[in-house]
PDB file of N, CA and C in Angstrom:
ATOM      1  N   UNK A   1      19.266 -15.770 -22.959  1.00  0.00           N
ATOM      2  CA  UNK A   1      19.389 -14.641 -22.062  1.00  0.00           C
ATOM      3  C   UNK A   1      18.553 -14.902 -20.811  1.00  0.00           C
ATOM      4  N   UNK A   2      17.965 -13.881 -20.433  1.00  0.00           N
ATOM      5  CA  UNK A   2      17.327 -13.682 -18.868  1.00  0.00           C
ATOM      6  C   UNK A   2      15.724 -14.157 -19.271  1.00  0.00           C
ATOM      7  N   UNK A   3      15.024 -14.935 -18.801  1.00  0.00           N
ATOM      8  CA  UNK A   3      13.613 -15.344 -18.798  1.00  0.00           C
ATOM      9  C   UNK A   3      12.941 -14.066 -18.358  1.00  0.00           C
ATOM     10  N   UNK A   4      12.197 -13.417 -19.245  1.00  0.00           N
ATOM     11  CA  UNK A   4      11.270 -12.142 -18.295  1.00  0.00           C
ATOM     12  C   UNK A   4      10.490 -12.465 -17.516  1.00  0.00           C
ATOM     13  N   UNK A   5      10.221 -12.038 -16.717  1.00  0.00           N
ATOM     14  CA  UNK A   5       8.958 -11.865 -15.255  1.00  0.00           C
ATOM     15  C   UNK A   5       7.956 -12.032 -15.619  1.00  0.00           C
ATOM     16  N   UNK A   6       7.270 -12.774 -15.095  1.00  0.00           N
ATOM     17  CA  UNK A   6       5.560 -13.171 -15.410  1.00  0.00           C
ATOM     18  C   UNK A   6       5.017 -12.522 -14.646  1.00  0.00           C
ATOM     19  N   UNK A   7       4.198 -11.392 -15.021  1.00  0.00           N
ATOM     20  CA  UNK A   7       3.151 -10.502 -14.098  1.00  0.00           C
ATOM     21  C   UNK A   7       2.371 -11.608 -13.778  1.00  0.00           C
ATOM     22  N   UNK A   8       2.225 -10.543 -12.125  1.00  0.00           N
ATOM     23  CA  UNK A   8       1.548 -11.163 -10.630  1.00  0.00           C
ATOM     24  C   UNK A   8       0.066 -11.145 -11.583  1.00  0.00           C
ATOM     25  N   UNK A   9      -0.745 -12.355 -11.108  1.00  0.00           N
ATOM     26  CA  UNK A   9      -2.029 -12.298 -11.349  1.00  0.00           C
ATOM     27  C   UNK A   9      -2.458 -11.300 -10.523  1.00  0.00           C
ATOM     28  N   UNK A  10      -3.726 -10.715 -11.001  1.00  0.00           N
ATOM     29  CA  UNK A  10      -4.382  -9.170 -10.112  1.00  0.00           C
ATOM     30  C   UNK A  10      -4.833  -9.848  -8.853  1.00  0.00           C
ATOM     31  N   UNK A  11      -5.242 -10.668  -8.399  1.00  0.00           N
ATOM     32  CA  UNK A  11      -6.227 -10.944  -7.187  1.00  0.00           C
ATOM     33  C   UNK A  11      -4.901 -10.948  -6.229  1.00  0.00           C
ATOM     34  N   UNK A  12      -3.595 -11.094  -6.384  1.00  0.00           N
ATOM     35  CA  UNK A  12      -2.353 -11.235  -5.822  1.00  0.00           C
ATOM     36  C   UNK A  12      -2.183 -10.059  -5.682  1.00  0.00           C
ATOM     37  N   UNK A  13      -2.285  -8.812  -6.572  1.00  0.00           N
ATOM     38  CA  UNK A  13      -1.885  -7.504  -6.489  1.00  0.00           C
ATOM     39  C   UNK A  13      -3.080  -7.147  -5.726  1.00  0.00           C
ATOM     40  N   UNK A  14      -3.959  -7.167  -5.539  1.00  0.00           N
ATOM     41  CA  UNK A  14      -5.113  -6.668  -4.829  1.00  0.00           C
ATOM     42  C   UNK A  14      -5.086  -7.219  -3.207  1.00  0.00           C
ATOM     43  N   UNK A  15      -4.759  -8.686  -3.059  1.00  0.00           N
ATOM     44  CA  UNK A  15      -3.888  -8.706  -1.774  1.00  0.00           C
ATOM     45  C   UNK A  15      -3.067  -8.379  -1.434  1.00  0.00           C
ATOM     46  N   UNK A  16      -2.366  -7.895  -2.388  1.00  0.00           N
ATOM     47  CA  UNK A  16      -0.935  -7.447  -1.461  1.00  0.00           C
ATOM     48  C   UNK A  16      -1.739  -5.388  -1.074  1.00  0.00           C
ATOM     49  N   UNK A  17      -1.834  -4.792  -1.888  1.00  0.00           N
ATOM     50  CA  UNK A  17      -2.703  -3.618  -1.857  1.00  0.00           C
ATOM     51  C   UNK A  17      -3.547  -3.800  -0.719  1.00  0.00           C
ATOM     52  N   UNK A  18      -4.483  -4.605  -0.464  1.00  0.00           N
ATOM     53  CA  UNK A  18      -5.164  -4.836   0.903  1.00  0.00           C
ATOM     54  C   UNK A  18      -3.980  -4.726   1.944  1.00  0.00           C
ATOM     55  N   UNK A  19      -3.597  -5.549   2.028  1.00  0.00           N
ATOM     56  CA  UNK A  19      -2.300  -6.143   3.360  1.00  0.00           C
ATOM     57  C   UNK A  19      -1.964  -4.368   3.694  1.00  0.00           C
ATOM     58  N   UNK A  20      -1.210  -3.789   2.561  1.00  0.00           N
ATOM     59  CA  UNK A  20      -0.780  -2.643   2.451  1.00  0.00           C
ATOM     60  C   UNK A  20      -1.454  -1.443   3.132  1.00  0.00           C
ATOM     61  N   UNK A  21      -2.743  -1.410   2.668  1.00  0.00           N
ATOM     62  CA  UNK A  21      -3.528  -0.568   3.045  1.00  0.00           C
ATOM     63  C   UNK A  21      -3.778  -0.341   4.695  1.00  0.00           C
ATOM     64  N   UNK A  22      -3.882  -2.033   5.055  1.00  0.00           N
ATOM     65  CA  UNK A  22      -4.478  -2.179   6.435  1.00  0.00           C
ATOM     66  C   UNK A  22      -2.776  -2.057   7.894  1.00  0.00           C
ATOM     67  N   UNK A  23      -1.607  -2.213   6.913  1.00  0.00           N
ATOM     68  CA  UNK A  23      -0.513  -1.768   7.915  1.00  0.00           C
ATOM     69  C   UNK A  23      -0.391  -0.019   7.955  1.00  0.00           C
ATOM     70  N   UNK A  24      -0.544   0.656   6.137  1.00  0.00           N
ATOM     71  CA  UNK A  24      -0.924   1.943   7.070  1.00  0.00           C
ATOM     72  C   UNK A  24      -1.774   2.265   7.513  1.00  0.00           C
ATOM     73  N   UNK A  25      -2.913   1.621   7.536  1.00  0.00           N
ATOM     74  CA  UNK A  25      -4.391   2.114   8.418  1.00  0.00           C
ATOM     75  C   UNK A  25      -3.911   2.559   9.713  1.00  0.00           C
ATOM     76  N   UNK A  26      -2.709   1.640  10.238  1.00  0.00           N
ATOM     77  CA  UNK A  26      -2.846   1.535  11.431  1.00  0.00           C
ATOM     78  C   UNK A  26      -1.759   3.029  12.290  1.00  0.00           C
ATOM     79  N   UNK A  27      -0.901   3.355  11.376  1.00  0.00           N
ATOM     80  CA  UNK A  27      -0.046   4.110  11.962  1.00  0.00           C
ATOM     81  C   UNK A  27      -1.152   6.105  11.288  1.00  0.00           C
ATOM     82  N   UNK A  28      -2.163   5.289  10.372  1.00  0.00           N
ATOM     83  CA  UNK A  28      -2.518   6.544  10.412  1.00  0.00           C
ATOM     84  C   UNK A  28      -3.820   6.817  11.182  1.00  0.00           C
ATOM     85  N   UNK A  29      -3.922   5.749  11.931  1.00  0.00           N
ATOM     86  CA  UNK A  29      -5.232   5.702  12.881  1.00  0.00           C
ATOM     87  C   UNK A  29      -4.762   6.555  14.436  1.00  0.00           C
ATOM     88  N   UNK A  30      -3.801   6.148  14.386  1.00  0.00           N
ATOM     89  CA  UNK A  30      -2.399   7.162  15.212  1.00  0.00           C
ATOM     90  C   UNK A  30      -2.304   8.405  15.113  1.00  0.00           C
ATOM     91  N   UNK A  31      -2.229   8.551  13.508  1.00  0.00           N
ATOM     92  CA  UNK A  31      -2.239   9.930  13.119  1.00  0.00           C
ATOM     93  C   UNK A  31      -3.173  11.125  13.257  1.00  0.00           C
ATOM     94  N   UNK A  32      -4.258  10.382  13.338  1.00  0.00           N
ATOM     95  CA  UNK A  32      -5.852  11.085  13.221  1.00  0.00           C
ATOM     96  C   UNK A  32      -6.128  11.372  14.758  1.00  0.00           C
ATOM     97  N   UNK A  33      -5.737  10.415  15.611  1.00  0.00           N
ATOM     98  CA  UNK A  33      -6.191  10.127  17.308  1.00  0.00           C
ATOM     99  C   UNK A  33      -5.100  11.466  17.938  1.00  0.00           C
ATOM    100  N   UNK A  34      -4.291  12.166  17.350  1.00  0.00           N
ATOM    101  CA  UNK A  34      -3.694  12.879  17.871  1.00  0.00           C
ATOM    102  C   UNK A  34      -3.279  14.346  16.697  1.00  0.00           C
ATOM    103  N   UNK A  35      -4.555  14.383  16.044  1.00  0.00           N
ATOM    104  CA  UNK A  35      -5.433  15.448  15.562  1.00  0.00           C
ATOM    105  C   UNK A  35      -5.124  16.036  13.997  1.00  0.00           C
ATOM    106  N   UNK A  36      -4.730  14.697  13.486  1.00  0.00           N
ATOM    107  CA  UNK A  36      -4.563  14.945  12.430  1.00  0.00           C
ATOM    108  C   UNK A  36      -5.930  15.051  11.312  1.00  0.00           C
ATOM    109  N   UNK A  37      -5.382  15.773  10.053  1.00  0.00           N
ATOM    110  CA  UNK A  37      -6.804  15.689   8.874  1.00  0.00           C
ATOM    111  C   UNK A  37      -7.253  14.820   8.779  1.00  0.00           C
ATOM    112  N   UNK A  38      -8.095  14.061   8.834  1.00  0.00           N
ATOM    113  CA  UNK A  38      -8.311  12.282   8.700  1.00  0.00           C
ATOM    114  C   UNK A  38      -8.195  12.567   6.577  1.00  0.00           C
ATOM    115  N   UNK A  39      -8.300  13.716   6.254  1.00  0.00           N
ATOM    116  CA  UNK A  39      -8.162  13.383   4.404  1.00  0.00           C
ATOM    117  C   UNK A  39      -6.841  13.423   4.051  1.00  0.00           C
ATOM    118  N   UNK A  40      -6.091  14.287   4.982  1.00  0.00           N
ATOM    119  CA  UNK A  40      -4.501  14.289   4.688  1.00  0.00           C
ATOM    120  C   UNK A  40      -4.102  12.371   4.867  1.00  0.00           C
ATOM    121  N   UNK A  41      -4.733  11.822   6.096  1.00  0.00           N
ATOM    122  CA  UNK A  41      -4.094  10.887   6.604  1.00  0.00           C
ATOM    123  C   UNK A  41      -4.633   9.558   5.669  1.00  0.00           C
ATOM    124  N   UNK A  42      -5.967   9.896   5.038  1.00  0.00           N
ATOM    125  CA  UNK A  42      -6.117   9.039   3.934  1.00  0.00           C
ATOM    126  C   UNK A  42      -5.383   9.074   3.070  1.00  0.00           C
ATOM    127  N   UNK A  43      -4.871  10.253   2.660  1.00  0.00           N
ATOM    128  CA  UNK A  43      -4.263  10.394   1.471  1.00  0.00           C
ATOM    129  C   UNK A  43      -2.670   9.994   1.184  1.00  0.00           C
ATOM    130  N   UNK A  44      -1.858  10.037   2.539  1.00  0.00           N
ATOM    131  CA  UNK A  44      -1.183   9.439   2.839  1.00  0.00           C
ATOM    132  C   UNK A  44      -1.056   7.970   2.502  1.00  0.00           C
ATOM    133  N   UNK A  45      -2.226   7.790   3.325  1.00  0.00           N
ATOM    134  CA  UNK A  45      -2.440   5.539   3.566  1.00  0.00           C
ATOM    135  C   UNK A  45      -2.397   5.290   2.605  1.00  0.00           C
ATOM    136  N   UNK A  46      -3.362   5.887   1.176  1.00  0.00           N
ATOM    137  CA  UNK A  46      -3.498   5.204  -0.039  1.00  0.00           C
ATOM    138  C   UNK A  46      -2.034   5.524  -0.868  1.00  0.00           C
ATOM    139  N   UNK A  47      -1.230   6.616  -0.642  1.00  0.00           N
ATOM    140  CA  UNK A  47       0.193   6.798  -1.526  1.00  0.00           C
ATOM    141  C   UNK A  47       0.964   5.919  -1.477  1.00  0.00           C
ATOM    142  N   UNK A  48       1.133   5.612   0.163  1.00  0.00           N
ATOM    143  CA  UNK A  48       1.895   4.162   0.839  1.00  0.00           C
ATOM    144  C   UNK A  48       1.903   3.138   0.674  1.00  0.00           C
ATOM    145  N   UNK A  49       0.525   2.636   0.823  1.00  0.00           N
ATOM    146  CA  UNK A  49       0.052   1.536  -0.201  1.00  0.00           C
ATOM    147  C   UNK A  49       0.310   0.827  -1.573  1.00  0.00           C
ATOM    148  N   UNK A  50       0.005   2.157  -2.092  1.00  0.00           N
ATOM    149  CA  UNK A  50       0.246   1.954  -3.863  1.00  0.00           C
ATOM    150  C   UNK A  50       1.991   1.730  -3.741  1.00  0.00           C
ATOM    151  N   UNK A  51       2.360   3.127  -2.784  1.00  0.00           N
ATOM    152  CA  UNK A  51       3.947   2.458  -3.354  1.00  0.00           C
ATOM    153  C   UNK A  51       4.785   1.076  -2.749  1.00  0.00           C
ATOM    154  N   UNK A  52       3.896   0.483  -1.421  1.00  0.00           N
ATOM    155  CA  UNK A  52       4.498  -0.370  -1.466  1.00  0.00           C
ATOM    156  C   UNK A  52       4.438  -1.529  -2.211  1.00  0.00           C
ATOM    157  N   UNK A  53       3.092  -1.775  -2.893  1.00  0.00           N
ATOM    158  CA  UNK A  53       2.855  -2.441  -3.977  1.00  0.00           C
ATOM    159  C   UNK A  53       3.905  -2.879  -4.430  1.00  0.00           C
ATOM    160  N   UNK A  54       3.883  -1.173  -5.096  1.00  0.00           N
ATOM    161  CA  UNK A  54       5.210  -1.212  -6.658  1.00  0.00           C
ATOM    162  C   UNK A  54       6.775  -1.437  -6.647  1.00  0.00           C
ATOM    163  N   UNK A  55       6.706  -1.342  -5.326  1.00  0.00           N
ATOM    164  CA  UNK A  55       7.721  -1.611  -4.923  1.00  0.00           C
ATOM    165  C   UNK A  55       8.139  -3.254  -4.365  1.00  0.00           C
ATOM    166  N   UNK A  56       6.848  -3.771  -3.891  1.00  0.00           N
ATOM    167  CA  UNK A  56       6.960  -5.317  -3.836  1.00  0.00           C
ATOM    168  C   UNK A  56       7.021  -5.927  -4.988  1.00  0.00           C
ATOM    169  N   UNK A  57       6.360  -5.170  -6.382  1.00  0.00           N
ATOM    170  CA  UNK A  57       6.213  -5.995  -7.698  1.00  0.00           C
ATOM    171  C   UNK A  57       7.831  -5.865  -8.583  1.00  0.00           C
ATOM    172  N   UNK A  58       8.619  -4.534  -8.503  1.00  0.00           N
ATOM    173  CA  UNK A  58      10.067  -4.655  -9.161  1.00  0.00           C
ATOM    174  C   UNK A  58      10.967  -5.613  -7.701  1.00  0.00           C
ATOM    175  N   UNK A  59      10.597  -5.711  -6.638  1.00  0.00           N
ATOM    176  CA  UNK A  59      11.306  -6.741  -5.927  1.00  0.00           C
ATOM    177  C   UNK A  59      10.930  -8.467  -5.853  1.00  0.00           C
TER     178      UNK A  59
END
């Protein structure tokens, strides 16, 4: 049948989570400069993040 997927070693998931973090940093650094919650806009960055993760790891 189909060979299963070998989970990403973590230091790979933790770069990709970095990378992640620091592209929404940037659109929510945007967000904040034109008067947003800076906790809403964290809270945002880190949802985005995580999901693009999970979403890079089933792709």
């Amino acid at each position: 049948m189909f060979p299963s997927p070998t989970p990403e070693p973590r230091s790979e998931v933790f770069t990709q989570l970095a990378v992640a973090c620091l592209g929404a940093g940037v659109v929510t650094t945007v967000a904040v400069a034109q008067g947003q919650n800076p906790l809403t806009a964290l809270g945002i960055t880190l949802f985005s993040a995580i999901a693009a993760v999970m979403v890079g790891q089933v792709i």
